[in-house]
PDB file of N, CA and C in Angstrom:
ATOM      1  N   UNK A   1    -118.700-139.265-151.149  1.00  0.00           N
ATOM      2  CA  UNK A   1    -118.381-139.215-152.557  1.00  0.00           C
ATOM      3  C   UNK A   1    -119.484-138.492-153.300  1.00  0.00           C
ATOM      4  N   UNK A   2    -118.927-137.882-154.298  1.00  0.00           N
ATOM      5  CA  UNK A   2    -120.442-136.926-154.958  1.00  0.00           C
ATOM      6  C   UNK A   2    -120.694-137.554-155.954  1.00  0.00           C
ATOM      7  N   UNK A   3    -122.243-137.264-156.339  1.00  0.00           N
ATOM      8  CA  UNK A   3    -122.958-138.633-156.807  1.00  0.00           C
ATOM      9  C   UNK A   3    -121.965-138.173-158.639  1.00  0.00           C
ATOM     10  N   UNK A   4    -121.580-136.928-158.761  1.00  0.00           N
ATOM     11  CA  UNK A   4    -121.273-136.757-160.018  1.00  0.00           C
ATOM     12  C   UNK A   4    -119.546-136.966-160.586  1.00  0.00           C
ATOM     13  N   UNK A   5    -119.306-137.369-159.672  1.00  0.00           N
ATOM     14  CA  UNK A   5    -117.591-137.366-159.264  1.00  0.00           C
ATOM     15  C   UNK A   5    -117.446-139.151-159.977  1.00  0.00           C
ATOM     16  N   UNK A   6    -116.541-139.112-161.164  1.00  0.00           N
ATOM     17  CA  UNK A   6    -116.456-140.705-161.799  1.00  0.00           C
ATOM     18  C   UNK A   6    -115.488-141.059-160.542  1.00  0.00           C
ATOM     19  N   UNK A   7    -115.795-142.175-160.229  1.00  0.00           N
ATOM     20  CA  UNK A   7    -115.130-143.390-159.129  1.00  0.00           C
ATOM     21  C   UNK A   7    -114.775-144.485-160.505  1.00  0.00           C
ATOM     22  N   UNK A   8    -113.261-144.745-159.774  1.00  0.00           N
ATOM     23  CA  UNK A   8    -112.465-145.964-160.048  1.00  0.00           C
ATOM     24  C   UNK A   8    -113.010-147.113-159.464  1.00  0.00           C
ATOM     25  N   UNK A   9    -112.779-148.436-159.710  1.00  0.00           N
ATOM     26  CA  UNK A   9    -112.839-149.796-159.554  1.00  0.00           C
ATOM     27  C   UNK A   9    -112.026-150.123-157.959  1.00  0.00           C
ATOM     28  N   UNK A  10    -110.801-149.657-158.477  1.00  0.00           N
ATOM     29  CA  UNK A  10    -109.675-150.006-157.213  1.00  0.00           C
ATOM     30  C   UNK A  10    -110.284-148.655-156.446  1.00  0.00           C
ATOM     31  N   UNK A  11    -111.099-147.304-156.734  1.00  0.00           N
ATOM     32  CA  UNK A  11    -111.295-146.301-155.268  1.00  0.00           C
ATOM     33  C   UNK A  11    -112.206-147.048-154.455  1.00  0.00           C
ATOM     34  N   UNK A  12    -113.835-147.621-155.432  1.00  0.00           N
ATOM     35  CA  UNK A  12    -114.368-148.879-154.655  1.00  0.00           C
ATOM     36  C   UNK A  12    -113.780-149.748-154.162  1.00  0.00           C
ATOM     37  N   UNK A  13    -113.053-150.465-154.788  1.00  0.00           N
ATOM     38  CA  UNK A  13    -112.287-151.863-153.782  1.00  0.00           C
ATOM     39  C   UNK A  13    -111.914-151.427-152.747  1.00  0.00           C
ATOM     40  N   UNK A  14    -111.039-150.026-152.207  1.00  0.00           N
ATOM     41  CA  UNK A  14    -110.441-149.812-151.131  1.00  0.00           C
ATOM     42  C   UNK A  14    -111.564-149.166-150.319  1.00  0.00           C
ATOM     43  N   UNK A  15    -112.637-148.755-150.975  1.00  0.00           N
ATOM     44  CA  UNK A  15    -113.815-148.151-149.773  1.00  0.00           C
ATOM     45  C   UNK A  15    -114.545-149.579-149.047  1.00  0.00           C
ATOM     46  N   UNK A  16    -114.623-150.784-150.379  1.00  0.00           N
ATOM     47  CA  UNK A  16    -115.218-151.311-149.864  1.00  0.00           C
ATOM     48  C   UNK A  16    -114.587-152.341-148.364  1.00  0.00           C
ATOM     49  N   UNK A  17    -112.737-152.388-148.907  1.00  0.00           N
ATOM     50  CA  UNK A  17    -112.466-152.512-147.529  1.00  0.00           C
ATOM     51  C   UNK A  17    -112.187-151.811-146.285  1.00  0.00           C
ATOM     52  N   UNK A  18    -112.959-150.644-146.568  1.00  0.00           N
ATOM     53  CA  UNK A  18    -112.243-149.927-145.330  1.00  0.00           C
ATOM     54  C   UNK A  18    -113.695-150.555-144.845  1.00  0.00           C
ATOM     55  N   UNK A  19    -114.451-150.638-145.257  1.00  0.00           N
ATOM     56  CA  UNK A  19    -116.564-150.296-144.554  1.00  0.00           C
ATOM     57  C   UNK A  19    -115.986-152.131-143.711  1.00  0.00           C
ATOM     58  N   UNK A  20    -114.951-152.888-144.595  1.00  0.00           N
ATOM     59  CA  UNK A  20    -115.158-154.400-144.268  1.00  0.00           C
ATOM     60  C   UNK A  20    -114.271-154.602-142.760  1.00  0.00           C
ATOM     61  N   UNK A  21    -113.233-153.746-142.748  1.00  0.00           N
ATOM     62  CA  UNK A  21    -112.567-153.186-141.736  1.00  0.00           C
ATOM     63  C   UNK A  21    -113.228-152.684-140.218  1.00  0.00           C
ATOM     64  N   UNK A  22    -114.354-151.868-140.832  1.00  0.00           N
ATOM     65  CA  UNK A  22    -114.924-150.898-139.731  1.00  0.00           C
ATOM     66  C   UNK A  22    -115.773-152.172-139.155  1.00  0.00           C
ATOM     67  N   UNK A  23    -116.274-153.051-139.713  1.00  0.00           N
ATOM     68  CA  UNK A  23    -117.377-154.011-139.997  1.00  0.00           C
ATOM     69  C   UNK A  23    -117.151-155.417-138.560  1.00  0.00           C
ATOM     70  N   UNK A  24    -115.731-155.397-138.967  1.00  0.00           N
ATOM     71  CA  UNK A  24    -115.131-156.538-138.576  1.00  0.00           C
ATOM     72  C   UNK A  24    -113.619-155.992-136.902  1.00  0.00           C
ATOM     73  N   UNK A  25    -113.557-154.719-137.149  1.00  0.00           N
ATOM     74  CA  UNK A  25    -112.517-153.973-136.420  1.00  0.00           C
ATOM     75  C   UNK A  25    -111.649-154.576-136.414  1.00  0.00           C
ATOM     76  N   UNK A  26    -111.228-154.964-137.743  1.00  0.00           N
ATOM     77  CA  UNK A  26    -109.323-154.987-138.341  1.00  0.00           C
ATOM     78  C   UNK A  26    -109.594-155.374-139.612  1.00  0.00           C
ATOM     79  N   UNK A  27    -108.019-155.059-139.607  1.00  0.00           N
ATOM     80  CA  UNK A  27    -107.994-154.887-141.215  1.00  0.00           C
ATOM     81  C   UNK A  27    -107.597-156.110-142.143  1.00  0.00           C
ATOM     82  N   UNK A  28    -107.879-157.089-141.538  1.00  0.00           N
ATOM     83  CA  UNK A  28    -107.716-158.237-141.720  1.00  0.00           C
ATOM     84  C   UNK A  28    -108.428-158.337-143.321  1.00  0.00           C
ATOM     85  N   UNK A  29    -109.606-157.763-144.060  1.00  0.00           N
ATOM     86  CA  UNK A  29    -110.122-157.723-145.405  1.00  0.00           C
ATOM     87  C   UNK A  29    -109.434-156.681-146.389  1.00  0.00           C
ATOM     88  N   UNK A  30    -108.007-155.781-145.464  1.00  0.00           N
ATOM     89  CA  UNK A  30    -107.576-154.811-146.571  1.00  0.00           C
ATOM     90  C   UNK A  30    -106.190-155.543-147.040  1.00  0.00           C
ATOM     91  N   UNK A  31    -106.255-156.262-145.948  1.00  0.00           N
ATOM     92  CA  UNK A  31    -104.958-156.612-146.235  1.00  0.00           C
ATOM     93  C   UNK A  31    -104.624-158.242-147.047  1.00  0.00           C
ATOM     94  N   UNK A  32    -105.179-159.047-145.903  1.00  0.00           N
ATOM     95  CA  UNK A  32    -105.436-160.612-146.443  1.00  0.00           C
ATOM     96  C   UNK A  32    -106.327-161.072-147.215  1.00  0.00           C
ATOM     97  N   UNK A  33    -107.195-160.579-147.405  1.00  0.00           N
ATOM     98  CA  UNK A  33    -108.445-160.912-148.748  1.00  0.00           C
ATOM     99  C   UNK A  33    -108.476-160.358-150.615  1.00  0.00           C
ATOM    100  N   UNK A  34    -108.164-161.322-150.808  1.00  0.00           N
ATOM    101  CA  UNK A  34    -107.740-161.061-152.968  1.00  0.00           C
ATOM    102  C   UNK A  34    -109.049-160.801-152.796  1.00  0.00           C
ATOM    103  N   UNK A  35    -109.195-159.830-154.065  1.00  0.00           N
ATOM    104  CA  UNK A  35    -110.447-158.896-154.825  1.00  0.00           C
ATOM    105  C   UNK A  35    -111.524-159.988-154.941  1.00  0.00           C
ATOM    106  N   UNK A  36    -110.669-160.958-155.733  1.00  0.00           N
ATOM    107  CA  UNK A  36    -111.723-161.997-156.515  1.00  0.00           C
ATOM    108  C   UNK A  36    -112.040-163.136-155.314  1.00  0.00           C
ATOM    109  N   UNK A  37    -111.778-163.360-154.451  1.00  0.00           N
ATOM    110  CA  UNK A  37    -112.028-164.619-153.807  1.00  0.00           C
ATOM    111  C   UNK A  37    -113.218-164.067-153.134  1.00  0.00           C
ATOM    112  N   UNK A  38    -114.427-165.125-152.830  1.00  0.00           N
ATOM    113  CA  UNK A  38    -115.062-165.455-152.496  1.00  0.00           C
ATOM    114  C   UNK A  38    -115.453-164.574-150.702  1.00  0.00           C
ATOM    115  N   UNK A  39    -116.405-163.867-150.698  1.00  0.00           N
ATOM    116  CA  UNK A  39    -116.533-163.547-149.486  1.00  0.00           C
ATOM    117  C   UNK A  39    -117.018-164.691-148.244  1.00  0.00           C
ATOM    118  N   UNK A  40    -117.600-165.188-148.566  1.00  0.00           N
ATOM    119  CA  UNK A  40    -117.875-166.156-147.816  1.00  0.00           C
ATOM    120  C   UNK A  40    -117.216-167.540-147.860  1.00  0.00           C
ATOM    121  N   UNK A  41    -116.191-167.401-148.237  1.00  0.00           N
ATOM    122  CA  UNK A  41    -115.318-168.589-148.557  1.00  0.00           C
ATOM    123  C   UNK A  41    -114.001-167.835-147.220  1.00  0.00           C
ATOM    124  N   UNK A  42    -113.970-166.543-147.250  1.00  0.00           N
ATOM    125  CA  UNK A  42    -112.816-165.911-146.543  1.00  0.00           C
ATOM    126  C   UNK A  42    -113.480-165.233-145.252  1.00  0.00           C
ATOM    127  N   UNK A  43    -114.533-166.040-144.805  1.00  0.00           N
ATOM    128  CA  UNK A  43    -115.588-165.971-143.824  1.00  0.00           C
ATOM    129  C   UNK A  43    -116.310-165.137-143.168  1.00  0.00           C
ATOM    130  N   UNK A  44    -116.686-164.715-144.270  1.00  0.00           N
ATOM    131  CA  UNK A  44    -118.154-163.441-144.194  1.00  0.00           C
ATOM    132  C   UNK A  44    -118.729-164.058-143.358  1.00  0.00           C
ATOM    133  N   UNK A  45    -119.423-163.744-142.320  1.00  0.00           N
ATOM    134  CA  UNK A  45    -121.024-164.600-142.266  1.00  0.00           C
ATOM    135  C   UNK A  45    -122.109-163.775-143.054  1.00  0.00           C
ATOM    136  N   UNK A  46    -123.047-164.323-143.257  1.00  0.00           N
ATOM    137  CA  UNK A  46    -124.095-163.658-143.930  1.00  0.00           C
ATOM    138  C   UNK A  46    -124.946-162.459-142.703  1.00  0.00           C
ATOM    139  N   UNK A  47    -124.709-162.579-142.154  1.00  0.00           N
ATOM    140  CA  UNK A  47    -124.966-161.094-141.226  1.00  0.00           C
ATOM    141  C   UNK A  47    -124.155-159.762-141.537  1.00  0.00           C
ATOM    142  N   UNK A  48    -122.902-160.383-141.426  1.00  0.00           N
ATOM    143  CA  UNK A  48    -121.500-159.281-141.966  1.00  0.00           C
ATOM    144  C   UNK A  48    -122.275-158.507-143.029  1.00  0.00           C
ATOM    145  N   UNK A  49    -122.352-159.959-144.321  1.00  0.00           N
ATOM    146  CA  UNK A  49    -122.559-159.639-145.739  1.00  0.00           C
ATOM    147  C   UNK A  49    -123.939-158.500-145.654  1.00  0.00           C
ATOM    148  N   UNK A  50    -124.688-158.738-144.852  1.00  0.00           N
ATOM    149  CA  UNK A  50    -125.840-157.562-144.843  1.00  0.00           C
ATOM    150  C   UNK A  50    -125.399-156.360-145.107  1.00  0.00           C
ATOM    151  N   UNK A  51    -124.822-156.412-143.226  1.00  0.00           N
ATOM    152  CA  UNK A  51    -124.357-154.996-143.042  1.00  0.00           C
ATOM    153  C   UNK A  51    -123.171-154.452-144.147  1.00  0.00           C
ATOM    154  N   UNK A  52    -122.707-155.169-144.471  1.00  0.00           N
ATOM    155  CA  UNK A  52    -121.790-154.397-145.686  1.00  0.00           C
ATOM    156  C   UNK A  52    -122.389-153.370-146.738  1.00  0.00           C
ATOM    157  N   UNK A  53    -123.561-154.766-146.971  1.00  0.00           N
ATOM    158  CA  UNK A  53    -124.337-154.252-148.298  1.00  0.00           C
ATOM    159  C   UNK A  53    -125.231-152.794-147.545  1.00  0.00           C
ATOM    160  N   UNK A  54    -125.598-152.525-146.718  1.00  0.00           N
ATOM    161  CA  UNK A  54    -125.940-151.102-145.872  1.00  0.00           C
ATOM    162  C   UNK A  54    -125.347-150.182-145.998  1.00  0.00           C
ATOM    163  N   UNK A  55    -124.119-150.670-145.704  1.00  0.00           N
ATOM    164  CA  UNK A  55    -122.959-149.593-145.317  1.00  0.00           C
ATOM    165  C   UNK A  55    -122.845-149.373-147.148  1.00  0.00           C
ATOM    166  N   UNK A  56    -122.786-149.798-148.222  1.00  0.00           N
ATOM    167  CA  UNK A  56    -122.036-149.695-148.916  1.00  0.00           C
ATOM    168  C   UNK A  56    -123.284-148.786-149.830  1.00  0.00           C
ATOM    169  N   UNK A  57    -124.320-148.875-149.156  1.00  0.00           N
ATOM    170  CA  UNK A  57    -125.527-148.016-150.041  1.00  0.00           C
ATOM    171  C   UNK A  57    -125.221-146.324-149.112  1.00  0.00           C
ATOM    172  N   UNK A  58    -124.515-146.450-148.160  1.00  0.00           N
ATOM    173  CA  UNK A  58    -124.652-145.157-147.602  1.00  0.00           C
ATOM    174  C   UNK A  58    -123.465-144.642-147.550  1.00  0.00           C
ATOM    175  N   UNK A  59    -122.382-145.187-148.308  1.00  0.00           N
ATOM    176  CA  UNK A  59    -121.402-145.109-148.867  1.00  0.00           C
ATOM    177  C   UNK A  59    -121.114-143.907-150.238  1.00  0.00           C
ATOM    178  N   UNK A  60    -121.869-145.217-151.277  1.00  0.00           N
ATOM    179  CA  UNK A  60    -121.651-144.921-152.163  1.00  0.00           C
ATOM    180  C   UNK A  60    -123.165-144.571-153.108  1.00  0.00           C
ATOM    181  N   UNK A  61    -124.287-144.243-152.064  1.00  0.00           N
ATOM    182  CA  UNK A  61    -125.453-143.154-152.666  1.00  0.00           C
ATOM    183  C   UNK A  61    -126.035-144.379-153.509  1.00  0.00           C
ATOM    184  N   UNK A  62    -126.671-145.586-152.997  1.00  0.00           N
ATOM    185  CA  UNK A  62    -127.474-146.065-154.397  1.00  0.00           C
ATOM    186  C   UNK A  62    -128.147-147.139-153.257  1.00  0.00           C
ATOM    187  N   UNK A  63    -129.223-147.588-154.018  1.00  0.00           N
ATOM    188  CA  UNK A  63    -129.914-148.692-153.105  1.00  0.00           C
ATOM    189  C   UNK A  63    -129.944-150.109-154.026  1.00  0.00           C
ATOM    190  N   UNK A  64    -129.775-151.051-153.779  1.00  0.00           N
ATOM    191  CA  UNK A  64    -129.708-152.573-153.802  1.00  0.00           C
ATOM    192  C   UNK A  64    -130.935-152.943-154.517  1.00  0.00           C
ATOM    193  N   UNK A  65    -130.722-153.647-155.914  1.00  0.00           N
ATOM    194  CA  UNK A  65    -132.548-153.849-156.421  1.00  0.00           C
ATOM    195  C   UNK A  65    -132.646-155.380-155.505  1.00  0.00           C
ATOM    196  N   UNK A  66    -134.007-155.541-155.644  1.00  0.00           N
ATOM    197  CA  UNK A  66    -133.963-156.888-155.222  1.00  0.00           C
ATOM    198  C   UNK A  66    -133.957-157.921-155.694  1.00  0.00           C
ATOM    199  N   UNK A  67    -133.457-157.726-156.814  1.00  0.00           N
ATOM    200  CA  UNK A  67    -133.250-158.737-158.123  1.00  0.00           C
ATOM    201  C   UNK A  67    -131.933-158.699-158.556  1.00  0.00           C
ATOM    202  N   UNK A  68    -130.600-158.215-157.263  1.00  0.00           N
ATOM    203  CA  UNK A  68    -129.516-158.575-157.806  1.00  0.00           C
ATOM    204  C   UNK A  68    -129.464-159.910-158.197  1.00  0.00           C
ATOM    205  N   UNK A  69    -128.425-160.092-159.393  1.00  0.00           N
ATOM    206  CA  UNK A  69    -127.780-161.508-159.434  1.00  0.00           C
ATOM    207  C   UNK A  69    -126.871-161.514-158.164  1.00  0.00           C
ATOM    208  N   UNK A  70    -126.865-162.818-157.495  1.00  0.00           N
ATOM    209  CA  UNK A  70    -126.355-163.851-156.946  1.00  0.00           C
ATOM    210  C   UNK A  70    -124.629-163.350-156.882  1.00  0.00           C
ATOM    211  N   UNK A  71    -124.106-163.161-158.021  1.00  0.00           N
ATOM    212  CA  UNK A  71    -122.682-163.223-158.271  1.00  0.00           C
ATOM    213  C   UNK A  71    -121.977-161.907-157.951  1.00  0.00           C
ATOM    214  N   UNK A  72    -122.768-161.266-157.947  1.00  0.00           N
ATOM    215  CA  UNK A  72    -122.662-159.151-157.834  1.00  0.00           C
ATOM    216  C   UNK A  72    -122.088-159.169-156.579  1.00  0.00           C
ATOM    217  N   UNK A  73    -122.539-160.169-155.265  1.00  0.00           N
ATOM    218  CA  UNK A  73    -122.262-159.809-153.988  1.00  0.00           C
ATOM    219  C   UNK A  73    -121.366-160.592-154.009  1.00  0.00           C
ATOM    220  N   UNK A  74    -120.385-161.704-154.785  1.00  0.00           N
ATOM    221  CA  UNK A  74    -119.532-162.413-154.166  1.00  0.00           C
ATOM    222  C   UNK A  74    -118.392-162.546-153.566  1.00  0.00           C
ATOM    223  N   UNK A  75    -117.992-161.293-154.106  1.00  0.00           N
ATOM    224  CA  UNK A  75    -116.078-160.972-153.704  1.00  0.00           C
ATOM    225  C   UNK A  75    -116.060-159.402-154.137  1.00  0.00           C
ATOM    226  N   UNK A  76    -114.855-159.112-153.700  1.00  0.00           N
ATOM    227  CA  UNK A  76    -114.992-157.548-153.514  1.00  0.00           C
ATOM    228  C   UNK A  76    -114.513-156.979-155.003  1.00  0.00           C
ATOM    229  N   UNK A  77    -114.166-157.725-155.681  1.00  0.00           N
ATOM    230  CA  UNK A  77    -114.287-157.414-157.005  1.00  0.00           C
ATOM    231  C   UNK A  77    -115.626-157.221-158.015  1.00  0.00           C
ATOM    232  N   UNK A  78    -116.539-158.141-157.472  1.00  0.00           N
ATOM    233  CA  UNK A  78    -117.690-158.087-158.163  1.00  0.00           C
ATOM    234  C   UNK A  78    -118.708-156.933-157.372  1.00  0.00           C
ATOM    235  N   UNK A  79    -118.226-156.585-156.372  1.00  0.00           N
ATOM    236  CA  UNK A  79    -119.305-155.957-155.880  1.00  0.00           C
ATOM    237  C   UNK A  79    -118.526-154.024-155.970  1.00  0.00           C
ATOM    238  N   UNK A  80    -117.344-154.510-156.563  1.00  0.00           N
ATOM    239  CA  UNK A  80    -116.623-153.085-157.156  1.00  0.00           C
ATOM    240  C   UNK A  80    -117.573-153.007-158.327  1.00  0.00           C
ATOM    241  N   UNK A  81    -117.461-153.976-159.375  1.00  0.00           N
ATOM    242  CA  UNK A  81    -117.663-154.056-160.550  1.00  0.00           C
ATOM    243  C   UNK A  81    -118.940-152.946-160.713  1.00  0.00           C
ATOM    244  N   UNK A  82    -120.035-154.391-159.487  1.00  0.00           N
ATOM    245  CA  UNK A  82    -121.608-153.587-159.675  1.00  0.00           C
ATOM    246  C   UNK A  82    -121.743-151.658-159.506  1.00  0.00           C
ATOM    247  N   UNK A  83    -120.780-151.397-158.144  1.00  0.00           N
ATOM    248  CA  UNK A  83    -120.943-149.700-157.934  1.00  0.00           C
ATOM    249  C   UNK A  83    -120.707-148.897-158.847  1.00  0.00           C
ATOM    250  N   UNK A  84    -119.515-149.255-159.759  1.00  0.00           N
ATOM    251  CA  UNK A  84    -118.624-148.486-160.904  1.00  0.00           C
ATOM    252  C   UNK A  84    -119.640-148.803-162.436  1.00  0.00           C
ATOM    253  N   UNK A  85    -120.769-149.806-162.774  1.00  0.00           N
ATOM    254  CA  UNK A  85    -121.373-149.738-163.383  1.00  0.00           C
ATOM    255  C   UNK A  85    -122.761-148.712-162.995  1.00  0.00           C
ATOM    256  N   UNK A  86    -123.342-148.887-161.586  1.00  0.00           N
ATOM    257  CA  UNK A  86    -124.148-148.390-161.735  1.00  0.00           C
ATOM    258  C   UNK A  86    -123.916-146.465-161.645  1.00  0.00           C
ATOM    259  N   UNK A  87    -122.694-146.426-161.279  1.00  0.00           N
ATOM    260  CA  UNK A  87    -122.680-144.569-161.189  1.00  0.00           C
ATOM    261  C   UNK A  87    -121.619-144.169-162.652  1.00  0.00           C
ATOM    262  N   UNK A  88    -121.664-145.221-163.564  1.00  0.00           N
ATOM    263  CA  UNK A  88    -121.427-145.199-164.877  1.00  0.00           C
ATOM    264  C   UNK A  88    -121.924-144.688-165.977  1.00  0.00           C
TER     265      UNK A  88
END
């Protein structure tokens, strides 16, 4: 994606499940997992949740402060939210 090219909410949501796809090898997060629910409620492990957050910096060109809030990583809605604000 080019860093100057405006990205949608739903183009993130669907990148972020394809990376959750590649992550997991099925598509079990494009298909069965709502935006808003809880990643670790729909059984991320927190290893997954790493590598996501990796994949999703080499994705979508930005690096992770270390002072995210808590809530940014929780569901694939919020972690749309955070990409589409920060290349905003």
């Amino acid at each position: 994606m080019s860093d100057t090219a405006a990205i949608t909410t739903d183009e993130v949501k669907q990148r972020i499940r394809e990376l959750l796809a590649d992550l997991f090898g099925s598509d079990r997060f494009v298909s069965d997992v709502p935006d808003t629910v809880s990643l670790r409620e729909a059984g991320l492990p927190s290893t997954a949740l790493v590598s996501l957050l990796v994949a999703m910096e080499d994705a979508f060109g930005f690096e992770w402060d270390d002072d995210v809030e808590p809530e940014v990583l929780r569901s694939i809605e919020s972690l749309a939210g955070h990409v589409v604000a920060l290349r905003g």
